[in-house]
N, C-alpha and C. Protein backbone atom coordinates (compact mmCIF):
# COMPACT_ATOMS: atom_id res chain seq x y z
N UNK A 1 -66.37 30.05 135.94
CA UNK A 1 -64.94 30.37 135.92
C UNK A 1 -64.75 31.88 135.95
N UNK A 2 -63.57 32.26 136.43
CA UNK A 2 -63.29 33.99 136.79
C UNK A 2 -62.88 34.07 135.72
N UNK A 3 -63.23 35.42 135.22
CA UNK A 3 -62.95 36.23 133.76
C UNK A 3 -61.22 36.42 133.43
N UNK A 4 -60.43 35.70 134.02
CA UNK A 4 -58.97 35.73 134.16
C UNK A 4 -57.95 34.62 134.07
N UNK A 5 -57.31 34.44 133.16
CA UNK A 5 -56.13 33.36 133.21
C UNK A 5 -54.93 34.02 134.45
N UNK A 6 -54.60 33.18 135.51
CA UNK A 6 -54.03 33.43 136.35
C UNK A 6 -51.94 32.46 135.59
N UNK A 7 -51.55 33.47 135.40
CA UNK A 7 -50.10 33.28 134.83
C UNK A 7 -49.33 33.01 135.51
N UNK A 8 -48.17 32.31 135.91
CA UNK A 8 -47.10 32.22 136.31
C UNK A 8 -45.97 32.55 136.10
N UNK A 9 -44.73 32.98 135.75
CA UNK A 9 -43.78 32.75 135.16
C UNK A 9 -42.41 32.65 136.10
N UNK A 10 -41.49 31.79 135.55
CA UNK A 10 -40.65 31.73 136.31
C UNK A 10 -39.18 32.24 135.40
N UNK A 11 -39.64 31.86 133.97
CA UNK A 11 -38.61 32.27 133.21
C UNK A 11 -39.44 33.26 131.99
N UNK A 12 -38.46 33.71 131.60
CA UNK A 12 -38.70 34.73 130.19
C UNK A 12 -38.85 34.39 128.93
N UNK A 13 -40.15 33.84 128.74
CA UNK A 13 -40.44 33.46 127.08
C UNK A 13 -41.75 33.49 126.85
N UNK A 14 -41.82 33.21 125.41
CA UNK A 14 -43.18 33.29 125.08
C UNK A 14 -43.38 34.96 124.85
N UNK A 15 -45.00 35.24 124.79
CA UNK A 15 -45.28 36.38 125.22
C UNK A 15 -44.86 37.21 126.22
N UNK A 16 -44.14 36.75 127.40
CA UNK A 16 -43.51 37.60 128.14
C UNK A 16 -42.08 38.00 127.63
N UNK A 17 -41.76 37.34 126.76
CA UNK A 17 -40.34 37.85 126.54
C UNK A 17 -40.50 38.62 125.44
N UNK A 18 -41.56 38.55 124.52
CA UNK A 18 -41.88 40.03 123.50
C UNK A 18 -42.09 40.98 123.86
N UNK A 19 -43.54 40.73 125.15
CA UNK A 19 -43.30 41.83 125.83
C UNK A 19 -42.43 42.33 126.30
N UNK A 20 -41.07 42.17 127.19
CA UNK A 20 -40.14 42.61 127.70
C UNK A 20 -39.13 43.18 126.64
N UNK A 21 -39.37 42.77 125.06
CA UNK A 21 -38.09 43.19 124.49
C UNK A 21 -39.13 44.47 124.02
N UNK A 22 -40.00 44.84 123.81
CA UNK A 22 -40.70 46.41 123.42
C UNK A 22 -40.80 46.76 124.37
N UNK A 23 -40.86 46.62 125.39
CA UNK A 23 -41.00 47.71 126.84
C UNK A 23 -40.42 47.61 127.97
N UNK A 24 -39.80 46.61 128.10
CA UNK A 24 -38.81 46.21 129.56
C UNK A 24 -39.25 45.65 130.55
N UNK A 25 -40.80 45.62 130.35
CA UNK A 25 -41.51 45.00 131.54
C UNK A 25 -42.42 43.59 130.99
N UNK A 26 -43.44 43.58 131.84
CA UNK A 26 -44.26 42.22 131.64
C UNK A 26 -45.51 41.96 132.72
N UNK A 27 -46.19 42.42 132.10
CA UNK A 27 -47.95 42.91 132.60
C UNK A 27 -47.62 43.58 134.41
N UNK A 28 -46.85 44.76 134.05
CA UNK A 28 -46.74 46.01 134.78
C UNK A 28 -45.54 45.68 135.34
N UNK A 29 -44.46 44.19 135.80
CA UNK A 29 -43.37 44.60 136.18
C UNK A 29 -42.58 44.84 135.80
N UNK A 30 -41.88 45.37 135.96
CA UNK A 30 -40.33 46.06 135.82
C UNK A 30 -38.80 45.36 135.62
N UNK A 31 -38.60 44.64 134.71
CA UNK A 31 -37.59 43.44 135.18
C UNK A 31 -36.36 44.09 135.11
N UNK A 32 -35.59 43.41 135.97
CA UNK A 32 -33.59 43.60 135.03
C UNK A 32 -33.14 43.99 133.99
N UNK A 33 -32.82 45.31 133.24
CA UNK A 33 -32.03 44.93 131.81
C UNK A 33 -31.45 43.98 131.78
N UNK A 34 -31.04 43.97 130.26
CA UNK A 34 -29.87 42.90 129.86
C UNK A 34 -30.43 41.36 129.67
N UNK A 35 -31.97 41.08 130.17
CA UNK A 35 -32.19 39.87 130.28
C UNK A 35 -32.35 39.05 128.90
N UNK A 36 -31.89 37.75 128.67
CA UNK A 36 -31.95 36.68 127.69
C UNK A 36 -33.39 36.34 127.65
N UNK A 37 -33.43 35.55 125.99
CA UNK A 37 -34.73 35.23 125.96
C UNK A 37 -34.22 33.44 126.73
N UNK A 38 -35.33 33.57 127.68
CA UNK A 38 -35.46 31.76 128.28
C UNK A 38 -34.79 32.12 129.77
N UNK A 39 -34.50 33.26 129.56
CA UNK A 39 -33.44 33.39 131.27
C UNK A 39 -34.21 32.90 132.70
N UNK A 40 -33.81 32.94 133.94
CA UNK A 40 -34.46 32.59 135.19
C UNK A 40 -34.74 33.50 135.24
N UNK A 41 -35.52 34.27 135.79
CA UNK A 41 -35.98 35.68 136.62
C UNK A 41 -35.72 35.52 138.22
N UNK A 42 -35.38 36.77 138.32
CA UNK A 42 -35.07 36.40 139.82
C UNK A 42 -35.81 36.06 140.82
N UNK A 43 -37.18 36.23 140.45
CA UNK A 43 -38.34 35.70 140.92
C UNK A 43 -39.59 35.36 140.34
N UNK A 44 -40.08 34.27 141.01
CA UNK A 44 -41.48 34.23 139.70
C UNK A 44 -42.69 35.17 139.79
N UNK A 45 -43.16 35.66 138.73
CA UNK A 45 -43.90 36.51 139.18
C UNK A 45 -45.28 36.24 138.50
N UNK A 46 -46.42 36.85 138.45
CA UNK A 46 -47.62 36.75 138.84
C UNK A 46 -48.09 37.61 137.36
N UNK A 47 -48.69 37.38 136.22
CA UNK A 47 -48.68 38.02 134.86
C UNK A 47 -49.88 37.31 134.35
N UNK A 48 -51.12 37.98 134.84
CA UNK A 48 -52.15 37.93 134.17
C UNK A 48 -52.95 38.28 132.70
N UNK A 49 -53.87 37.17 132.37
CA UNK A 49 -54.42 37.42 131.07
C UNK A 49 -55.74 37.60 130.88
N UNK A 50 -55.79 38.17 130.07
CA UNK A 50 -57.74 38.27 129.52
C UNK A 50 -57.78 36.49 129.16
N UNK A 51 -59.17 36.23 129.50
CA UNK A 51 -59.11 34.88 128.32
C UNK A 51 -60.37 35.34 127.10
N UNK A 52 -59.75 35.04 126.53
CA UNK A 52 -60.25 35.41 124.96
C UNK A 52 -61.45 34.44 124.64
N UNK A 53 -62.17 34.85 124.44
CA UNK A 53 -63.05 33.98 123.37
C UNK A 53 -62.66 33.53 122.07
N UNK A 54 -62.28 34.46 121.37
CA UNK A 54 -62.01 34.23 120.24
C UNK A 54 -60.46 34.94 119.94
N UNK A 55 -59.26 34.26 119.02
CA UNK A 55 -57.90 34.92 119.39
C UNK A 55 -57.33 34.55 120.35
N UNK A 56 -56.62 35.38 120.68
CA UNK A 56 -55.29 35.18 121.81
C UNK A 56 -55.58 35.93 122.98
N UNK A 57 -55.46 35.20 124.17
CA UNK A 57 -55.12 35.91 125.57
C UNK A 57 -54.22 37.10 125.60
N UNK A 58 -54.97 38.47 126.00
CA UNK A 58 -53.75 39.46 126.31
C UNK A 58 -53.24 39.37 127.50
N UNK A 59 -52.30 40.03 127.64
CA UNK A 59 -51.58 39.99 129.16
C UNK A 59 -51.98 41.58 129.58
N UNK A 60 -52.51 41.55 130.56
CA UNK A 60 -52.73 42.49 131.39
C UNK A 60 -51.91 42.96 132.70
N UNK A 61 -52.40 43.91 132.80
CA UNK A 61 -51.42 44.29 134.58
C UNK A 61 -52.47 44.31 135.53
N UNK A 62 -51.74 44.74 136.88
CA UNK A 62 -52.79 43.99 138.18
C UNK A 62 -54.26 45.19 138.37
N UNK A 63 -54.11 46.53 137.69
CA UNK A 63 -55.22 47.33 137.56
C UNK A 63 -55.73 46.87 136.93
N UNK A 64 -55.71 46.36 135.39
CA UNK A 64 -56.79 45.62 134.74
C UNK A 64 -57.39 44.23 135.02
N UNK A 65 -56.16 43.79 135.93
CA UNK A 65 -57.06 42.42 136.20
C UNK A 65 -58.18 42.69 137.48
N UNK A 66 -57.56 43.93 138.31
CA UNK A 66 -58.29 44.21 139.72
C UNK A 66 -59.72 44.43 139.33
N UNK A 67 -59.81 45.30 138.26
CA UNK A 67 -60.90 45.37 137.41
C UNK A 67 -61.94 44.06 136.91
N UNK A 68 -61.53 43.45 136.42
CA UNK A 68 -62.22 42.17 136.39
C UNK A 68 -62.77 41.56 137.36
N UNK A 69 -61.95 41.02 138.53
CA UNK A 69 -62.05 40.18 139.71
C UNK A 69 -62.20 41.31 140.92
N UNK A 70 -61.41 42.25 141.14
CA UNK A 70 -61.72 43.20 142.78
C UNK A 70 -60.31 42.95 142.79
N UNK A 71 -60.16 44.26 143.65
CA UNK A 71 -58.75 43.83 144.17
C UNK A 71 -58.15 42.62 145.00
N UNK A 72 -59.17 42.45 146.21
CA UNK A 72 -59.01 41.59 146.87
C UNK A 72 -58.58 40.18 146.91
N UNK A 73 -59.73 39.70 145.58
CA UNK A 73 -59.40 38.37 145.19
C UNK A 73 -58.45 38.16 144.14
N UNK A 74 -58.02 39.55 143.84
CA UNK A 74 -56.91 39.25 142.89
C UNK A 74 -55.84 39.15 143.39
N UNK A 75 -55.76 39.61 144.65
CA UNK A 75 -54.34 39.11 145.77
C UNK A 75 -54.67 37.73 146.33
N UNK A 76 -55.37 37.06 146.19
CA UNK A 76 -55.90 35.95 147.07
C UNK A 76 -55.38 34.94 145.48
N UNK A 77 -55.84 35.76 144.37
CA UNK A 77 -55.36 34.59 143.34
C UNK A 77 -53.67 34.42 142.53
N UNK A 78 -53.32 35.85 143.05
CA UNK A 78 -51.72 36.21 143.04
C UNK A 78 -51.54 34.99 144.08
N UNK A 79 -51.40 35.30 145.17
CA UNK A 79 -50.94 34.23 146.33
C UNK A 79 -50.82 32.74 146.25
N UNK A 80 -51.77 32.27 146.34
CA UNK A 80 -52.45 30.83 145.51
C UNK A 80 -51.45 30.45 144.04
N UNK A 81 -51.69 31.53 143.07
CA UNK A 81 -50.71 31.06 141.57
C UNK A 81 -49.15 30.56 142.23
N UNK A 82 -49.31 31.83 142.86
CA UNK A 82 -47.27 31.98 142.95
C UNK A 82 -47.19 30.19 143.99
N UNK A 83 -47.87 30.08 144.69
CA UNK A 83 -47.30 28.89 145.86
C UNK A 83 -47.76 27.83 144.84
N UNK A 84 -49.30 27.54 144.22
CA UNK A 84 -49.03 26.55 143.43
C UNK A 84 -47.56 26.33 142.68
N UNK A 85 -47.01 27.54 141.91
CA UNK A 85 -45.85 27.49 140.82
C UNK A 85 -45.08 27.09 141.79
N UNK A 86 -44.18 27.58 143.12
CA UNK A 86 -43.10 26.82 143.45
C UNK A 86 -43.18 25.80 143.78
N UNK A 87 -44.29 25.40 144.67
CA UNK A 87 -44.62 24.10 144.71
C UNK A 87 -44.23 23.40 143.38
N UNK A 88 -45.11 23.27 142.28
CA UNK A 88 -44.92 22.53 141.20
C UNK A 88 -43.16 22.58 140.98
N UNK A 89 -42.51 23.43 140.50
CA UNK A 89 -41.42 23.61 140.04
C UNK A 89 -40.27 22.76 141.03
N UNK A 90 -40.43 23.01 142.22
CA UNK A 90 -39.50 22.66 142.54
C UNK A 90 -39.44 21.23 142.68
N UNK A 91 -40.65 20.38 142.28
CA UNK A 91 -40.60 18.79 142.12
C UNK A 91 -40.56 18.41 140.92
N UNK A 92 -40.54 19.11 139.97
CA UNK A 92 -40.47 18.95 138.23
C UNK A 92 -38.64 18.93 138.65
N UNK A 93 -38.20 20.26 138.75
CA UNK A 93 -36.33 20.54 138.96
C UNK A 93 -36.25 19.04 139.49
N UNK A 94 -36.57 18.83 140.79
CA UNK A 94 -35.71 17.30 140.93
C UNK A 94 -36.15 16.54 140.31
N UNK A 95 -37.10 16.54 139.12
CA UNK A 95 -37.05 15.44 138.23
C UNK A 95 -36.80 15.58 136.71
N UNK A 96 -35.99 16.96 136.83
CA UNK A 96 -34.86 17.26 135.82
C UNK A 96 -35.80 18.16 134.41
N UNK A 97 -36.98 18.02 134.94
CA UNK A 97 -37.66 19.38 134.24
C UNK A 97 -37.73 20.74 134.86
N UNK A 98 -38.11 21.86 134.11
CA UNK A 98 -37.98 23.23 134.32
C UNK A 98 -39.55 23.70 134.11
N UNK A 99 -40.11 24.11 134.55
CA UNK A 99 -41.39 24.67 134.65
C UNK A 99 -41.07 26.14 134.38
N UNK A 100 -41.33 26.47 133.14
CA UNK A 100 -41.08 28.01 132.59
C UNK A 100 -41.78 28.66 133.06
N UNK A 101 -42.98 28.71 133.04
CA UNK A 101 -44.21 29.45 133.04
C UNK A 101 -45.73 28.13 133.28
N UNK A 102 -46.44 28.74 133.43
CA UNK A 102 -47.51 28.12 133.89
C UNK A 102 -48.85 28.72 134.35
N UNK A 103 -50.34 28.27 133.42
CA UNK A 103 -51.84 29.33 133.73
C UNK A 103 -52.49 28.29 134.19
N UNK A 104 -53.31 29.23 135.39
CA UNK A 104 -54.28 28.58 136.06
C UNK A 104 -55.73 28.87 135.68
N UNK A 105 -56.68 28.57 135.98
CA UNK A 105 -58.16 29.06 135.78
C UNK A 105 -59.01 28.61 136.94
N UNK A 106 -59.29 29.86 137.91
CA UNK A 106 -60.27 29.79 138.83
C UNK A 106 -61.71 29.81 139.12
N UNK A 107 -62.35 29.73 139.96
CA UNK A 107 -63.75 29.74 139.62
C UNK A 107 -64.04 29.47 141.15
N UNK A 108 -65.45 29.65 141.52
CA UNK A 108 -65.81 29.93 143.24
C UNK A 108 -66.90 28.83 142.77
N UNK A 109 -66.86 28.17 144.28
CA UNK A 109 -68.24 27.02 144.28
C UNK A 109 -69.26 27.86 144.79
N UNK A 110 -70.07 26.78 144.58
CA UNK A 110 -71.45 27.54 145.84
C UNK A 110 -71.52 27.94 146.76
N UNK A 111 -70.62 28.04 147.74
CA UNK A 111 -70.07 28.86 149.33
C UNK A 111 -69.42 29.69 148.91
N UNK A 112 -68.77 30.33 147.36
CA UNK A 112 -68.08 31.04 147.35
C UNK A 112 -66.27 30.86 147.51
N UNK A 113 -66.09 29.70 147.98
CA UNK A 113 -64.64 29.52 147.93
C UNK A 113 -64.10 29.00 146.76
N UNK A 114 -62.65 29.41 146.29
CA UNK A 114 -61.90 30.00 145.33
C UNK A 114 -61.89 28.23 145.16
N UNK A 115 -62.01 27.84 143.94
CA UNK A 115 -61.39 26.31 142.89
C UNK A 115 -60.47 26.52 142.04
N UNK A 116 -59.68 25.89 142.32
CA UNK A 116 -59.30 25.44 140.89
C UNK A 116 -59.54 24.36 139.76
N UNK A 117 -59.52 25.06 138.75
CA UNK A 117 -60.64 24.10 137.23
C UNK A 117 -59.72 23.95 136.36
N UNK A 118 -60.32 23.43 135.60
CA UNK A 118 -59.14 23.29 134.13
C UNK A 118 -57.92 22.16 134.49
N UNK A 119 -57.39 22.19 133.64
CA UNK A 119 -55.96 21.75 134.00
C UNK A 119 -55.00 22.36 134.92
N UNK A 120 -54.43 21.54 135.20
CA UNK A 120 -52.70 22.45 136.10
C UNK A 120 -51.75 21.81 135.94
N UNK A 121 -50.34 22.14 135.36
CA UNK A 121 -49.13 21.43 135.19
C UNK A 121 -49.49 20.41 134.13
N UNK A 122 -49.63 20.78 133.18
CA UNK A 122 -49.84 19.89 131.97
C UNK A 122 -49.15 20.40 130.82
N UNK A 123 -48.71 19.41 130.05
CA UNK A 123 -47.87 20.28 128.86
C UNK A 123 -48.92 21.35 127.98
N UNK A 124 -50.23 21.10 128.40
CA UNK A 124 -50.77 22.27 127.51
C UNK A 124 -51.19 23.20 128.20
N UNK A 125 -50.79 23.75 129.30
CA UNK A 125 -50.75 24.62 130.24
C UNK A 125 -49.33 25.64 130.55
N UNK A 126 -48.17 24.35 130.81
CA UNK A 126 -47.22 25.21 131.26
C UNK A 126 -46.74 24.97 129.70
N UNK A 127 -44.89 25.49 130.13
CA UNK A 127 -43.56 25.11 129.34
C UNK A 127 -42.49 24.51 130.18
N UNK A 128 -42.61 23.33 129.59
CA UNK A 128 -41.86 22.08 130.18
C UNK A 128 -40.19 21.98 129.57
N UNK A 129 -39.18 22.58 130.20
CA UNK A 129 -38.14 22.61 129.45
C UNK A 129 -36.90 21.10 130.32
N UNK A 130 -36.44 20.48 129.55
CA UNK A 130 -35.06 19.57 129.98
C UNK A 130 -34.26 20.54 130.74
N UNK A 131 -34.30 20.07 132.09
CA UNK A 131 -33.28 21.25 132.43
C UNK A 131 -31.55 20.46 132.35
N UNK A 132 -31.39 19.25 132.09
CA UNK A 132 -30.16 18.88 131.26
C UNK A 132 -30.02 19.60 129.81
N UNK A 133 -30.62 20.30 129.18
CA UNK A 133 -30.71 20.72 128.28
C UNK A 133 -30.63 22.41 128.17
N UNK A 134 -31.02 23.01 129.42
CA UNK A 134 -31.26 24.35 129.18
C UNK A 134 -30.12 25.38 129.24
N UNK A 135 -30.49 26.14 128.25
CA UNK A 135 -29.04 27.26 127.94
C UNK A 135 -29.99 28.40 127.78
N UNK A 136 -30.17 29.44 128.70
CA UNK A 136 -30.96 31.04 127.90
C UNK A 136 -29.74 31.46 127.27
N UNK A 137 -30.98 32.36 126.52
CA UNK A 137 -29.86 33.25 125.12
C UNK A 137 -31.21 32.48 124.04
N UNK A 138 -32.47 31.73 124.20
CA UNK A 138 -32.95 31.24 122.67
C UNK A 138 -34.10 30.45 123.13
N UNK A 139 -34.85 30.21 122.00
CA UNK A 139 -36.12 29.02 122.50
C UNK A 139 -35.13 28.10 123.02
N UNK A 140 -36.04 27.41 124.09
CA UNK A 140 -35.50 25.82 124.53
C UNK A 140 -36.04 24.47 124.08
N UNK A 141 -35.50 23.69 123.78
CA UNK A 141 -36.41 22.47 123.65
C UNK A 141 -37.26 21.93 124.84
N UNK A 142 -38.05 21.13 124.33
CA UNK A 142 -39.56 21.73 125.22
C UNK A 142 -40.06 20.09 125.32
N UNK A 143 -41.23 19.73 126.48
CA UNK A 143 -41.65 18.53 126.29
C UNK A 143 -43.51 18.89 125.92
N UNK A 144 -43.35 20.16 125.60
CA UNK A 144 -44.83 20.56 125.73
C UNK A 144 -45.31 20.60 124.20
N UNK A 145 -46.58 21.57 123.71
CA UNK A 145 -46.96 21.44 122.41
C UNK A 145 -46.36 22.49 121.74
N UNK A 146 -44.86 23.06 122.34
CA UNK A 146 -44.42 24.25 121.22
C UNK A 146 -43.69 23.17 120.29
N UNK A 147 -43.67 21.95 120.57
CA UNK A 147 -42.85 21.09 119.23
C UNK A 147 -44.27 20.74 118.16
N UNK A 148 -45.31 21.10 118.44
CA UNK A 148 -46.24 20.69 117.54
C UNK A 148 -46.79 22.28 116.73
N UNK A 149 -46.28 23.23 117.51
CA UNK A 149 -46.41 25.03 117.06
C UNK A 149 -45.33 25.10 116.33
N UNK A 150 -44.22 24.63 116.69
CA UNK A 150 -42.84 24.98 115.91
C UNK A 150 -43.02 24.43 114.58
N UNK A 151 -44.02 23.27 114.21
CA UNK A 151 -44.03 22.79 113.29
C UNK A 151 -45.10 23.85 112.02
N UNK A 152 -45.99 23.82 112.90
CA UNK A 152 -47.36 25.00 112.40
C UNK A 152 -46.76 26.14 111.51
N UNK A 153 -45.72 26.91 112.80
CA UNK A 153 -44.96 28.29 112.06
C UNK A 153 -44.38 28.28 111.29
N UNK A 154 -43.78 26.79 111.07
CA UNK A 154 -42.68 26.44 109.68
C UNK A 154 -43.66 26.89 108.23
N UNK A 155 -44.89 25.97 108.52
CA UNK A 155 -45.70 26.20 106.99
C UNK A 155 -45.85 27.66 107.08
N UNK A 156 -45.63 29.08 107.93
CA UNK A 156 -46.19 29.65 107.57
C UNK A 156 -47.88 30.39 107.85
N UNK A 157 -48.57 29.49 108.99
CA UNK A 157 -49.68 29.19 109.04
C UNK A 157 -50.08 30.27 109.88
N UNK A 158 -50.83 31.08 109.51
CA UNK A 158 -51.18 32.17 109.81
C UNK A 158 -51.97 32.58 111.15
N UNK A 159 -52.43 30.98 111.87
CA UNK A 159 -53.29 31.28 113.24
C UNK A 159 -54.76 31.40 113.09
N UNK A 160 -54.88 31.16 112.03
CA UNK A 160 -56.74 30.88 111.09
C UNK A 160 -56.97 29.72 111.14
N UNK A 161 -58.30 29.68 111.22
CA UNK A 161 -59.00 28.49 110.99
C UNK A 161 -59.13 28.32 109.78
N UNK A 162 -59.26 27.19 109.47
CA UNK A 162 -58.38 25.58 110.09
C UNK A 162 -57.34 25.41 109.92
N UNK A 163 -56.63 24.80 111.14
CA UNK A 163 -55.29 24.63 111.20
C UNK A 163 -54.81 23.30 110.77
N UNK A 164 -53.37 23.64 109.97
CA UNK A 164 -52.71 22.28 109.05
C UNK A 164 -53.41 21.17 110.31
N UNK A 165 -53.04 20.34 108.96
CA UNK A 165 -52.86 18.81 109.44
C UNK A 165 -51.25 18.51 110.09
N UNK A 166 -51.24 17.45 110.78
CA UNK A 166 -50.16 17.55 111.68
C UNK A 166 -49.63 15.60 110.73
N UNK A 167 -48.59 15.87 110.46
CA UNK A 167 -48.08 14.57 109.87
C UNK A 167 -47.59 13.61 110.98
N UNK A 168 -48.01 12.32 110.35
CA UNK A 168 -47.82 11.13 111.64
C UNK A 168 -46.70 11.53 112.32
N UNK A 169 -45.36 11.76 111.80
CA UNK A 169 -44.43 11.85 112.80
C UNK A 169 -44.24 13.12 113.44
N UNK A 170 -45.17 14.56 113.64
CA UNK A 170 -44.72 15.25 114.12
C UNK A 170 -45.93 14.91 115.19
N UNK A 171 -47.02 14.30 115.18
CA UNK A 171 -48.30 13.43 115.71
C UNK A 171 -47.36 12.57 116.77
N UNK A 172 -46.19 12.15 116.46
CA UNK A 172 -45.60 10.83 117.35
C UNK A 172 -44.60 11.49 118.22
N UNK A 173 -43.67 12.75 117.63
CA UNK A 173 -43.06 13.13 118.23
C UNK A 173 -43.34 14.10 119.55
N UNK A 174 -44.71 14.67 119.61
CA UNK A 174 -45.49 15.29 119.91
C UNK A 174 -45.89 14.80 121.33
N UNK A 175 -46.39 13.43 121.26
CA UNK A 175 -46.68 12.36 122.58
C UNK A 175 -45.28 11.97 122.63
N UNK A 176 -44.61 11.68 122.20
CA UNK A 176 -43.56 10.87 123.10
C UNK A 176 -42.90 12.08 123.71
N UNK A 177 -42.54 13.23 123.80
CA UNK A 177 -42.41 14.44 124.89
C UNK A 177 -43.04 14.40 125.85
N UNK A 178 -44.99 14.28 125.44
CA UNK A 178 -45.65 14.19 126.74
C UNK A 178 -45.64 13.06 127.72
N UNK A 179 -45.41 11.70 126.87
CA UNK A 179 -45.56 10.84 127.84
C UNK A 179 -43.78 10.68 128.72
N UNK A 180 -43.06 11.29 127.86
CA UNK A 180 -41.55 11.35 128.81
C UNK A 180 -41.86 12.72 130.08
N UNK A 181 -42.33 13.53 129.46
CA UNK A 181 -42.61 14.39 130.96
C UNK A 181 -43.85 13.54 132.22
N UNK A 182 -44.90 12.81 131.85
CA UNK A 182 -45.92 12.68 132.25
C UNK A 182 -44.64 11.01 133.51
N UNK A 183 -43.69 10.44 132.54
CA UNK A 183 -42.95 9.53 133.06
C UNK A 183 -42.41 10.46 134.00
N UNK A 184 -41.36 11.32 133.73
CA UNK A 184 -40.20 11.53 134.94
C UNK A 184 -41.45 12.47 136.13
N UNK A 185 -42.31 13.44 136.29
CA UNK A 185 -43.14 13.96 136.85
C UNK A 185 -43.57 13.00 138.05
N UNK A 186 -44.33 11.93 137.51
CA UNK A 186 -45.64 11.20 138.20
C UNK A 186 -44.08 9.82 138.96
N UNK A 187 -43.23 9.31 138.09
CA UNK A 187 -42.53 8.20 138.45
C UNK A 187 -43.49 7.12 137.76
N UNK A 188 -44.33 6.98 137.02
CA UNK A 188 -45.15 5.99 136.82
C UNK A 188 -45.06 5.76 135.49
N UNK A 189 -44.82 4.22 135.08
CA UNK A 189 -44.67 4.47 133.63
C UNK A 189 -46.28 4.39 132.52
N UNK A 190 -46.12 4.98 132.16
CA UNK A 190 -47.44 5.56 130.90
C UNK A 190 -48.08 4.18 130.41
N UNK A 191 -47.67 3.24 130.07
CA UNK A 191 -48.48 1.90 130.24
C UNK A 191 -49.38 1.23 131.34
N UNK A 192 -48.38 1.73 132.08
CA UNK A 192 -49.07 1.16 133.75
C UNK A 192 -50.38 2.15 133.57
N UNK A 193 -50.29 3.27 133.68
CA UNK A 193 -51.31 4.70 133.88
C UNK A 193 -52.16 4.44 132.59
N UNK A 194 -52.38 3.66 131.83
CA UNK A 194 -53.25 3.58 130.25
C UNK A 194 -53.97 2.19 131.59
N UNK A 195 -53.40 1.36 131.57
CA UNK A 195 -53.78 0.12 132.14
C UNK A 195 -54.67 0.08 133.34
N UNK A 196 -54.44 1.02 134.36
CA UNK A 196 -55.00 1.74 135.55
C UNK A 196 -54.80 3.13 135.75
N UNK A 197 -55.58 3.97 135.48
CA UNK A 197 -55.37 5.54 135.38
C UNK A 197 -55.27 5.71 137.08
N UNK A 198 -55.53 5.11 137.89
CA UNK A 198 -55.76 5.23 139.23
C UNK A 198 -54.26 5.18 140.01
N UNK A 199 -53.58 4.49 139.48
CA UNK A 199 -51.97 3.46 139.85
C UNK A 199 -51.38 5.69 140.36
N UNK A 200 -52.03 6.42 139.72
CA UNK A 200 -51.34 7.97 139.91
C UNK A 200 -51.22 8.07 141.31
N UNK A 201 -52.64 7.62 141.85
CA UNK A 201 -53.51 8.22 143.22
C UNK A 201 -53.06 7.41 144.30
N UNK A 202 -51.94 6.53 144.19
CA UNK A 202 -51.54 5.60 145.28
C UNK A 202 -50.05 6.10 145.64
C-alpha cells in the first residue's frame, strides 16, 4: 500500500473544518470565507493524509504528499480520488444520501499499475449524511460510526487504549444506520445480502 490516505471532500467537517476555522484553508487550499461547519464546497477537493501507525492521520498538502509518492503519481491519485468521489456521490444524492467526505488507500500490483485496496464508500470510510436531513451551520446526523464516536466523546474518553465498552443500544443503533445506508445505496435489502452476499453482484 502507498504511504498515503488519498481524501476526498465534498463538504466541510471533521478535521477539515478545524482545519479551516485556524487557518482558512485545508491541506494547502484556500477556501471561501464565511464558510459553515457541514457546508457544500464549491468543489470537491483532493486533501491528503499521512497514515499513521500509531494516533491519528495528519492532513498534509500536495508538497508533502509529492514527497511521499512523486509528483506524478500524486496527480494520477488526485485524478482517480476526485472521479471515484463524484462518481460515488452522485448515486448516494439520488438515493437521498450525502457523501461528505471520503479516503481511499492505494497500492501498485506487480506490473506496477495503481489498485485500489481497503475499503471504498463504506460508513467507516466516508460520512454518510440524510440529505432529507441536512442543514450546514453544525454536525449532521450521520449513517456512519460518528453515532458510535459521539457516544465515546460523551464519557469523556480520551482516544487511549482501551476504548469504552459500547452499550447494547448504542451497539444496535450503530448497525441499524449501517444497514439503512447499505439498504438505500445497493437497493437490496440486508437480509437478502446476509442470505446471499452475491444477490449485490447481479
Amino acid at each position: 500500500m502507498l504511504p498515503l490516505e488519498c481524501v476526498v471532500r465534498g463538504y466541510l467537517s471533521g478535521s477539515g473544518w478545524k482545519d479551516y476555522q485556524r487557518t482558512g484553508t485545508v491541506c494547502g487550499h484556500t477556501l471561501p470565507e464565511g464558510l459553515a461547519e457541514s457546508e457544500r464546497l464549491p468543489e470537491p477537493i483532493f486533501t491528503p493524509s499521512t497514515k499513521a501507525v500509531t494516533g491519528h492521520d495528519e492532513n498534509i498538502d500536495r508538497g508533502q504528499a509529492a514527497e511521499l509518492v512523486g509528483a506524478d503519481l500524486l496527480e494520477q491519485l488526485e485524478r482517480v480520488s476526485l472521479e471515484l468521489y463524484r462518481f460515488a456521490a452522485e448515486h448516494a444524492a439520488a438515493r437521498g444520501i450525502l457523501i461528505a467526505d471520503t479516503k481511499f488507500e492505494f497500492g501498485r500490483d506487480d506490473q506496477g499499475r495503481l489498485v485500489l485496496g481497503d475499503e471504498a464508500f463504506t460508513p467507516d470510510s466516508s460520512r454518510f449524511w440524510p440529505a432529507g436531513e441536512y442543514e450546514p451551520g453544525g454536525p449532521q446526523p450521520s449513517f456512519d460510526k460518528q453515532y458510535a464516536r459521539d457516544y465515546c466523546e460523551s464519557l469523556g474518553w480520551d482516544k487511549t487504549e482501551p476504548g469504552p465498552e459500547l452499550p447494547d443500544d448504542v451497539v444496535a443503533g450503530t448497525r441499524a444506520r449501517y444497514v439503512d445506508a447499505f439498504e438505500r445505496l445497493t437497493g437490496v435489502d440486508f437480509d437478502a445480502y446476509l442470505a446471499d452476499p452475491e444477490v449485490v453482484l447481479r
